[in-house]
PDB file of N, CA and C in Angstrom:
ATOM      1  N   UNK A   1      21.651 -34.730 -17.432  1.00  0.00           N
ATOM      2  CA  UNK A   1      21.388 -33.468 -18.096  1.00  0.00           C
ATOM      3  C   UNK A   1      19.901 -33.122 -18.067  1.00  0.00           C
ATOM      4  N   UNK A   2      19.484 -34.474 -17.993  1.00  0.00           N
ATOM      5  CA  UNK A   2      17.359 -33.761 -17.870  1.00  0.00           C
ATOM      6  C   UNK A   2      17.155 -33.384 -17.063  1.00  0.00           C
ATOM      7  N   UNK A   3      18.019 -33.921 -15.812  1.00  0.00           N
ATOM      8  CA  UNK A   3      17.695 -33.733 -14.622  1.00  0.00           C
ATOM      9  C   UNK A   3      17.380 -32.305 -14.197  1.00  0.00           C
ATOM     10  N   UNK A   4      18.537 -32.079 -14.341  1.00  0.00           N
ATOM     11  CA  UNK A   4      19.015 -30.427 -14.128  1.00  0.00           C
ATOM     12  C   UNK A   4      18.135 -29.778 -15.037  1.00  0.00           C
ATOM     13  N   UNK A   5      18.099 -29.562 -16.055  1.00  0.00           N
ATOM     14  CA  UNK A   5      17.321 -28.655 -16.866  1.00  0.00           C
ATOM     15  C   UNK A   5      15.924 -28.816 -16.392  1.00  0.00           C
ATOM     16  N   UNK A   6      15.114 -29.889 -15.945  1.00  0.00           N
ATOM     17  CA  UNK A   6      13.623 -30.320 -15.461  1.00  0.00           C
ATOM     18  C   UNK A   6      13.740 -29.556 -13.802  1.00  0.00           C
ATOM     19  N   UNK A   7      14.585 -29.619 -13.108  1.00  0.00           N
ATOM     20  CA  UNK A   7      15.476 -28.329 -12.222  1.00  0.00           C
ATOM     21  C   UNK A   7      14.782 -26.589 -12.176  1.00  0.00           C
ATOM     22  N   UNK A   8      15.887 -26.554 -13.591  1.00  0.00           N
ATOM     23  CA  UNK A   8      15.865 -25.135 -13.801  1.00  0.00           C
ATOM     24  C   UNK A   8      14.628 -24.783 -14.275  1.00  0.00           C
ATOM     25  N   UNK A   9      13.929 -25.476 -14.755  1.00  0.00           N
ATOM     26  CA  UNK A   9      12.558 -25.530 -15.164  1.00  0.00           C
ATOM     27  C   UNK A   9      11.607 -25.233 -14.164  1.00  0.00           C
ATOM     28  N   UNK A  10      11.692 -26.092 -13.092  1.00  0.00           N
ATOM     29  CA  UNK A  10      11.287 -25.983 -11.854  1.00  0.00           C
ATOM     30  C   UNK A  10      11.150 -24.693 -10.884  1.00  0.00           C
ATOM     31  N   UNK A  11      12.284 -24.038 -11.577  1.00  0.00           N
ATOM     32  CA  UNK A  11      12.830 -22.787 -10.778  1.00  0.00           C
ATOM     33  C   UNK A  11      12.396 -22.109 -11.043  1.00  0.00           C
ATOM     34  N   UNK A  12      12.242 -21.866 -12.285  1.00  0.00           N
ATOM     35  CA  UNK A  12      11.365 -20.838 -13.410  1.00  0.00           C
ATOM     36  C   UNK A  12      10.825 -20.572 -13.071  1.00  0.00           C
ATOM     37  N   UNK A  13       9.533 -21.797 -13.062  1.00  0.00           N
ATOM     38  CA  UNK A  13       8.137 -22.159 -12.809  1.00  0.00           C
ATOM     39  C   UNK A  13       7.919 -21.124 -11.438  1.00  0.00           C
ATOM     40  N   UNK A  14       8.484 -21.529 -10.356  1.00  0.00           N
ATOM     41  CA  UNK A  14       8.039 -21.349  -9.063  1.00  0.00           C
ATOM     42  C   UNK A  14       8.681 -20.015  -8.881  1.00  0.00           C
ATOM     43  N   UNK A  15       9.686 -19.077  -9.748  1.00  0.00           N
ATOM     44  CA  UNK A  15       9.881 -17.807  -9.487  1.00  0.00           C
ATOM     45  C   UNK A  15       9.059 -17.185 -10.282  1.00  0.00           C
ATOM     46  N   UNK A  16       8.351 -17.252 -11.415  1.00  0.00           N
ATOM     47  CA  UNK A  16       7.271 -17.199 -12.021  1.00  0.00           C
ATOM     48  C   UNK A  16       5.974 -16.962 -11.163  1.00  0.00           C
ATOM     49  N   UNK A  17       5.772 -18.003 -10.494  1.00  0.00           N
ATOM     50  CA  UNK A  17       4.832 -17.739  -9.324  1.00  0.00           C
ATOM     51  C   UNK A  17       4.593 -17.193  -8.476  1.00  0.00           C
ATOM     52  N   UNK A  18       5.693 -16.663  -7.626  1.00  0.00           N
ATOM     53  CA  UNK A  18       6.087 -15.515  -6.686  1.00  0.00           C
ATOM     54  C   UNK A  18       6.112 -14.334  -7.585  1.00  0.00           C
ATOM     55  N   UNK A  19       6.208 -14.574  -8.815  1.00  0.00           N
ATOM     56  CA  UNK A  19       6.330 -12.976  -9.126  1.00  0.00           C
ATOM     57  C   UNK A  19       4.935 -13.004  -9.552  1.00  0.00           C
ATOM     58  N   UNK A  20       3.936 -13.364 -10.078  1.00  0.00           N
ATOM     59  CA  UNK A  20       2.660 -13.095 -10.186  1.00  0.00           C
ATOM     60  C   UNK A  20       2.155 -12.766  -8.752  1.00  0.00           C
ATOM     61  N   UNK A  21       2.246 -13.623  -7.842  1.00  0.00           N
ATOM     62  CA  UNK A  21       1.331 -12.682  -6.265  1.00  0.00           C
ATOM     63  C   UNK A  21       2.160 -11.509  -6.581  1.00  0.00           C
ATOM     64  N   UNK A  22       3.197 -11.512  -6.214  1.00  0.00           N
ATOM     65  CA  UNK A  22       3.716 -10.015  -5.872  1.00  0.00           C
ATOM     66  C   UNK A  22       3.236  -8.859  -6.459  1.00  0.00           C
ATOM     67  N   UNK A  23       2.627  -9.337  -7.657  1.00  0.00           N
ATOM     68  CA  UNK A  23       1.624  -8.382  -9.164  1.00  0.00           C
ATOM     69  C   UNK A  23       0.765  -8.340  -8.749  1.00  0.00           C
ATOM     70  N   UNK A  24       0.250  -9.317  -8.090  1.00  0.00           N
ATOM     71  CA  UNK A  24      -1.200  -9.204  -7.583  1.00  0.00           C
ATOM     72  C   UNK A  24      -1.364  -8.351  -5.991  1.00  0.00           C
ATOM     73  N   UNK A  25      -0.554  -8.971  -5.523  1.00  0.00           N
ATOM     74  CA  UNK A  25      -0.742  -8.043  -3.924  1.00  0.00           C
ATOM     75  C   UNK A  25      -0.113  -6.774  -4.524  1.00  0.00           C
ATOM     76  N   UNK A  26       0.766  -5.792  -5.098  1.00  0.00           N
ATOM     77  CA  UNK A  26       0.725  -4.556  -5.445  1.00  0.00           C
ATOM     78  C   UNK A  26      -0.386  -3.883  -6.120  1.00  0.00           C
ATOM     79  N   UNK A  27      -1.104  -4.949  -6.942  1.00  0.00           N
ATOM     80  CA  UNK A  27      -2.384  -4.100  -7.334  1.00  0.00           C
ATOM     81  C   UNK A  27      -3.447  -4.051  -6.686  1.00  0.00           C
ATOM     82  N   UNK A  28      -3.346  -4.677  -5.629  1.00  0.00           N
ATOM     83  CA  UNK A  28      -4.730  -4.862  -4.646  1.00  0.00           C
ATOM     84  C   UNK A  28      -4.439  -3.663  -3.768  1.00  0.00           C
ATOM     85  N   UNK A  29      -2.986  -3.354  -3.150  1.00  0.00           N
ATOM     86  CA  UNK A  29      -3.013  -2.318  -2.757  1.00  0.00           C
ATOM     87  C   UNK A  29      -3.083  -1.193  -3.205  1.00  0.00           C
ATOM     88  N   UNK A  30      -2.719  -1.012  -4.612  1.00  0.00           N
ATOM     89  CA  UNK A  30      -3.037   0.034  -5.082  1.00  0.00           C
ATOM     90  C   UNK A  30      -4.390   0.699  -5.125  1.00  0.00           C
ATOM     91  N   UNK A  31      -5.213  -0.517  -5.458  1.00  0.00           N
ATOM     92  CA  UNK A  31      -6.937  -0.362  -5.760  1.00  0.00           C
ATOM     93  C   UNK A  31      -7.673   0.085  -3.901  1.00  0.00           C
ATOM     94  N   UNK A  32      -7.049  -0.032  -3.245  1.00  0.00           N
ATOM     95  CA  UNK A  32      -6.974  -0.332  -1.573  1.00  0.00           C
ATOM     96  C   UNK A  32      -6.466   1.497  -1.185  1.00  0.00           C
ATOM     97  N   UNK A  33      -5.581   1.856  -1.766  1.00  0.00           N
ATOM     98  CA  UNK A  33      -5.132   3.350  -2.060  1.00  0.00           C
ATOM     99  C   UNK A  33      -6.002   4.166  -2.591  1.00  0.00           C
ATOM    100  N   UNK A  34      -6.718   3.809  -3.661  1.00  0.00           N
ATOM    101  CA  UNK A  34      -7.168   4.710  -4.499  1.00  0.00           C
ATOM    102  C   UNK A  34      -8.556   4.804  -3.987  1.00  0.00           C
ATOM    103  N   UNK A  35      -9.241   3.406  -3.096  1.00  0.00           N
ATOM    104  CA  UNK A  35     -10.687   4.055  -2.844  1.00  0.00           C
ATOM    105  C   UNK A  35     -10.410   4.507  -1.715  1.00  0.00           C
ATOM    106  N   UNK A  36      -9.467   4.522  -0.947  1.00  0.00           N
ATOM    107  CA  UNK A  36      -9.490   5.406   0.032  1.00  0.00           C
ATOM    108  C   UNK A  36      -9.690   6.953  -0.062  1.00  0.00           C
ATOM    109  N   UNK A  37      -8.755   7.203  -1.284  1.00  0.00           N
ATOM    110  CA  UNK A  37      -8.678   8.613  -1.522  1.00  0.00           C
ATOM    111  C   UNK A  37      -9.862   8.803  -2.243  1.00  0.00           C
ATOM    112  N   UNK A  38     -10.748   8.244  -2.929  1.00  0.00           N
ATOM    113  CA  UNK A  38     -12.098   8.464  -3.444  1.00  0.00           C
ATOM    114  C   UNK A  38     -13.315   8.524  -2.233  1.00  0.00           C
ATOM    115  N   UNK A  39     -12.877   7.822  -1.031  1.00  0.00           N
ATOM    116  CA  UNK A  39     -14.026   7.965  -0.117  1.00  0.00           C
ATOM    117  C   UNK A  39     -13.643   9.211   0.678  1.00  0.00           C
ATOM    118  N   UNK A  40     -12.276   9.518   1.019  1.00  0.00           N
ATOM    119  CA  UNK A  40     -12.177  10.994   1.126  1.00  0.00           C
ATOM    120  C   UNK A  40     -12.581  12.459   0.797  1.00  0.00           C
ATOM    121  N   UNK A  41     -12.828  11.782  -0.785  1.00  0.00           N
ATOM    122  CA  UNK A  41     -12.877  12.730  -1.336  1.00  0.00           C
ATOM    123  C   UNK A  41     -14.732  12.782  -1.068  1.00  0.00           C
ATOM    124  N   UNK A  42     -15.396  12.249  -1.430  1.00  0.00           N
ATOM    125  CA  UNK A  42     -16.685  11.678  -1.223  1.00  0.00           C
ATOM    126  C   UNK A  42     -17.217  12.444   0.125  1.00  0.00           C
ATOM    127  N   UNK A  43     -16.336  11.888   1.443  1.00  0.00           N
ATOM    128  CA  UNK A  43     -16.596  12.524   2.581  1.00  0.00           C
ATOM    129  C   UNK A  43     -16.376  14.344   2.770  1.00  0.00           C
ATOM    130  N   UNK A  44     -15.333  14.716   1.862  1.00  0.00           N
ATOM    131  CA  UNK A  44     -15.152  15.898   1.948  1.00  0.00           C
ATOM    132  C   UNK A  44     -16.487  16.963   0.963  1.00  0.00           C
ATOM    133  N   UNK A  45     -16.744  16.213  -0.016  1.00  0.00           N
ATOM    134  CA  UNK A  45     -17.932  17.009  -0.967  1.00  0.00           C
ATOM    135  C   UNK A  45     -19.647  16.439   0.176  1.00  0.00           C
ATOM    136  N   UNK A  46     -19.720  15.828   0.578  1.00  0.00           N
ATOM    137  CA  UNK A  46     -20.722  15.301   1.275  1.00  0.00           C
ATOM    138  C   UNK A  46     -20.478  16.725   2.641  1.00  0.00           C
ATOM    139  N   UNK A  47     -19.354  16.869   3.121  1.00  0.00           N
ATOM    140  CA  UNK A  47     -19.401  18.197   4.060  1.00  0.00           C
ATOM    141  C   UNK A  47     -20.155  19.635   3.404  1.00  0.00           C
ATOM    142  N   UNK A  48     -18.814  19.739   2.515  1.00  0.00           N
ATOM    143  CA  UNK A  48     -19.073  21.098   2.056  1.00  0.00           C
ATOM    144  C   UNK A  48     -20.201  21.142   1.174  1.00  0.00           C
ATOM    145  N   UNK A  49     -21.441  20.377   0.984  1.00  0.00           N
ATOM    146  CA  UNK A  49     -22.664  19.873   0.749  1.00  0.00           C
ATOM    147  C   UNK A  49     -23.602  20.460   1.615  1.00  0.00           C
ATOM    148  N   UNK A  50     -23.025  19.800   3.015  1.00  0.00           N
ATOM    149  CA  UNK A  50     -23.990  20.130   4.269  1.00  0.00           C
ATOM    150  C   UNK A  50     -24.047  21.312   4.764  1.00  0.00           C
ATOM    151  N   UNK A  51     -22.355  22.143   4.333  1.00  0.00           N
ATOM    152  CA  UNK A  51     -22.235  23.471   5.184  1.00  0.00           C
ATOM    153  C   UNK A  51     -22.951  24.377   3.572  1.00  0.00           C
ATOM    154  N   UNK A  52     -23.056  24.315   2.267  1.00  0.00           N
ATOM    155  CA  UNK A  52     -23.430  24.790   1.263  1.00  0.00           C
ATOM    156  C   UNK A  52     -25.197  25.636   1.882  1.00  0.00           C
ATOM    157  N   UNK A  53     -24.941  27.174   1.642  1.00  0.00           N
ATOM    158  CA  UNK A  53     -25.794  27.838   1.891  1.00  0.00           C
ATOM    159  C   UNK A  53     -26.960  27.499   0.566  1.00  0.00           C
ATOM    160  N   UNK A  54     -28.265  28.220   0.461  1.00  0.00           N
ATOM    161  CA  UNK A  54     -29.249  28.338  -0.246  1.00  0.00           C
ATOM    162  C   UNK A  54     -28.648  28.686  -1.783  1.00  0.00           C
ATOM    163  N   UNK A  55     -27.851  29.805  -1.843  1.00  0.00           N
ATOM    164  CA  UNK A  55     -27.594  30.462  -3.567  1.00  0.00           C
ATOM    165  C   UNK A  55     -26.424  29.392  -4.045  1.00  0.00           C
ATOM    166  N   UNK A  56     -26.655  29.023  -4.988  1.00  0.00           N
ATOM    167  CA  UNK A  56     -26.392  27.937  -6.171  1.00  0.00           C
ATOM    168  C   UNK A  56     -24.582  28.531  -6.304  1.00  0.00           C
ATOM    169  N   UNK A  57     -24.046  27.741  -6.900  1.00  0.00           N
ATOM    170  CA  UNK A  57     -22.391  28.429  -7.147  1.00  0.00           C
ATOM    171  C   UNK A  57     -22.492  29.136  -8.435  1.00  0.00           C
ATOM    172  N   UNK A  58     -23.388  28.850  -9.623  1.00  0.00           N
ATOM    173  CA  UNK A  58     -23.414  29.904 -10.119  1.00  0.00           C
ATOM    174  C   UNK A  58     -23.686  31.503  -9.814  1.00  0.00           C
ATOM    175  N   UNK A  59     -24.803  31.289  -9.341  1.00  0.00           N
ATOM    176  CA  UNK A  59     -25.278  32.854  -8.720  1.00  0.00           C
ATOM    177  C   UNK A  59     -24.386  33.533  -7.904  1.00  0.00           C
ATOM    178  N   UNK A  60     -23.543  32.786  -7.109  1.00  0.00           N
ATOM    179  CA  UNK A  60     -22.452  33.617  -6.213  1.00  0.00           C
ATOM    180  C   UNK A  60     -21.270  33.701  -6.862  1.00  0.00           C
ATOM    181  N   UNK A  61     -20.597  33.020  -7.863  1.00  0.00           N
ATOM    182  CA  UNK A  61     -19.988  33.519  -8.341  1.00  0.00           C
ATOM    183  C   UNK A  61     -20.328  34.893  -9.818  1.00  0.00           C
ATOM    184  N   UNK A  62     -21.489  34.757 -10.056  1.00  0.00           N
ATOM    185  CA  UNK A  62     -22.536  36.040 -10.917  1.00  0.00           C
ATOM    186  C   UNK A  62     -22.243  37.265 -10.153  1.00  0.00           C
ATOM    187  N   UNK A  63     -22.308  36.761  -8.836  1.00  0.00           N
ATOM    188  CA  UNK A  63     -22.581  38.470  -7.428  1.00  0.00           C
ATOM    189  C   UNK A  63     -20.887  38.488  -7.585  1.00  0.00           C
ATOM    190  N   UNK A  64     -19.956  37.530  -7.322  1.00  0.00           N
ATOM    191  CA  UNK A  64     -18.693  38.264  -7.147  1.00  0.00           C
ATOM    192  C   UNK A  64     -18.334  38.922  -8.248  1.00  0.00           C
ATOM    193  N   UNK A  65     -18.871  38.404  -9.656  1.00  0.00           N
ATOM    194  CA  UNK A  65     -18.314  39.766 -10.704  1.00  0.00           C
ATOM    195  C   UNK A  65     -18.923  40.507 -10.798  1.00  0.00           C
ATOM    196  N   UNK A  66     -20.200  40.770  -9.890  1.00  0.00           N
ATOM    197  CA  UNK A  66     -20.525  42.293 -10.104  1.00  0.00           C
ATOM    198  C   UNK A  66     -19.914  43.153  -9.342  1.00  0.00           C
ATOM    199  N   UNK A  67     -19.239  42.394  -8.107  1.00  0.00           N
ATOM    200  CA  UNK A  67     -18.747  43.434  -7.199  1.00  0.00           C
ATOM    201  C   UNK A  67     -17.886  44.723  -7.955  1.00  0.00           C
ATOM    202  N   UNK A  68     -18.109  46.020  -7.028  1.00  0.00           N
ATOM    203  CA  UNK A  68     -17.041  46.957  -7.715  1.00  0.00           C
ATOM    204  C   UNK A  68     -16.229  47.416  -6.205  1.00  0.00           C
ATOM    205  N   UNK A  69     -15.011  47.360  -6.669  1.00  0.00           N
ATOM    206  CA  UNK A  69     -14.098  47.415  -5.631  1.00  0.00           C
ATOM    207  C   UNK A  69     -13.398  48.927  -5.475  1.00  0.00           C
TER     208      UNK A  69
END
């Protein structure tokens, strides 16, 4: 009877263990996901940075409500 139960114990243990990596490799990819989409995003404001004319976004959006249509 110890046997078996020192066993199932065993089993526990070591499905216990597989399920922690599996916690761990899903959150690594997640974190692996998310700076991707942060360096995207990074690369995309770093453009529209470079193509950004002289007048500030306040001031051009100031000129579009003065427009009269």
């Amino acid at each position: 009877m110890a046997i078996v139960l020192e066993k199932r114990l065993e089993t526990l243990i070591s499905d216990v263990h597989a399920i922690q990596k599996e916690l761990i490799l899903a959150k690594t990819q997640r974190v692996k996901r998310s700076k991707r989409r942060v360096e995207a995003w990074t690369a995309l404001a770093e453009k529209v940075s470079s193509q950004w004319d002289s007048i500030s976004a306040v001031d051009e959006i100031g000129m579009q409500r003065e427009k009269t249509w």
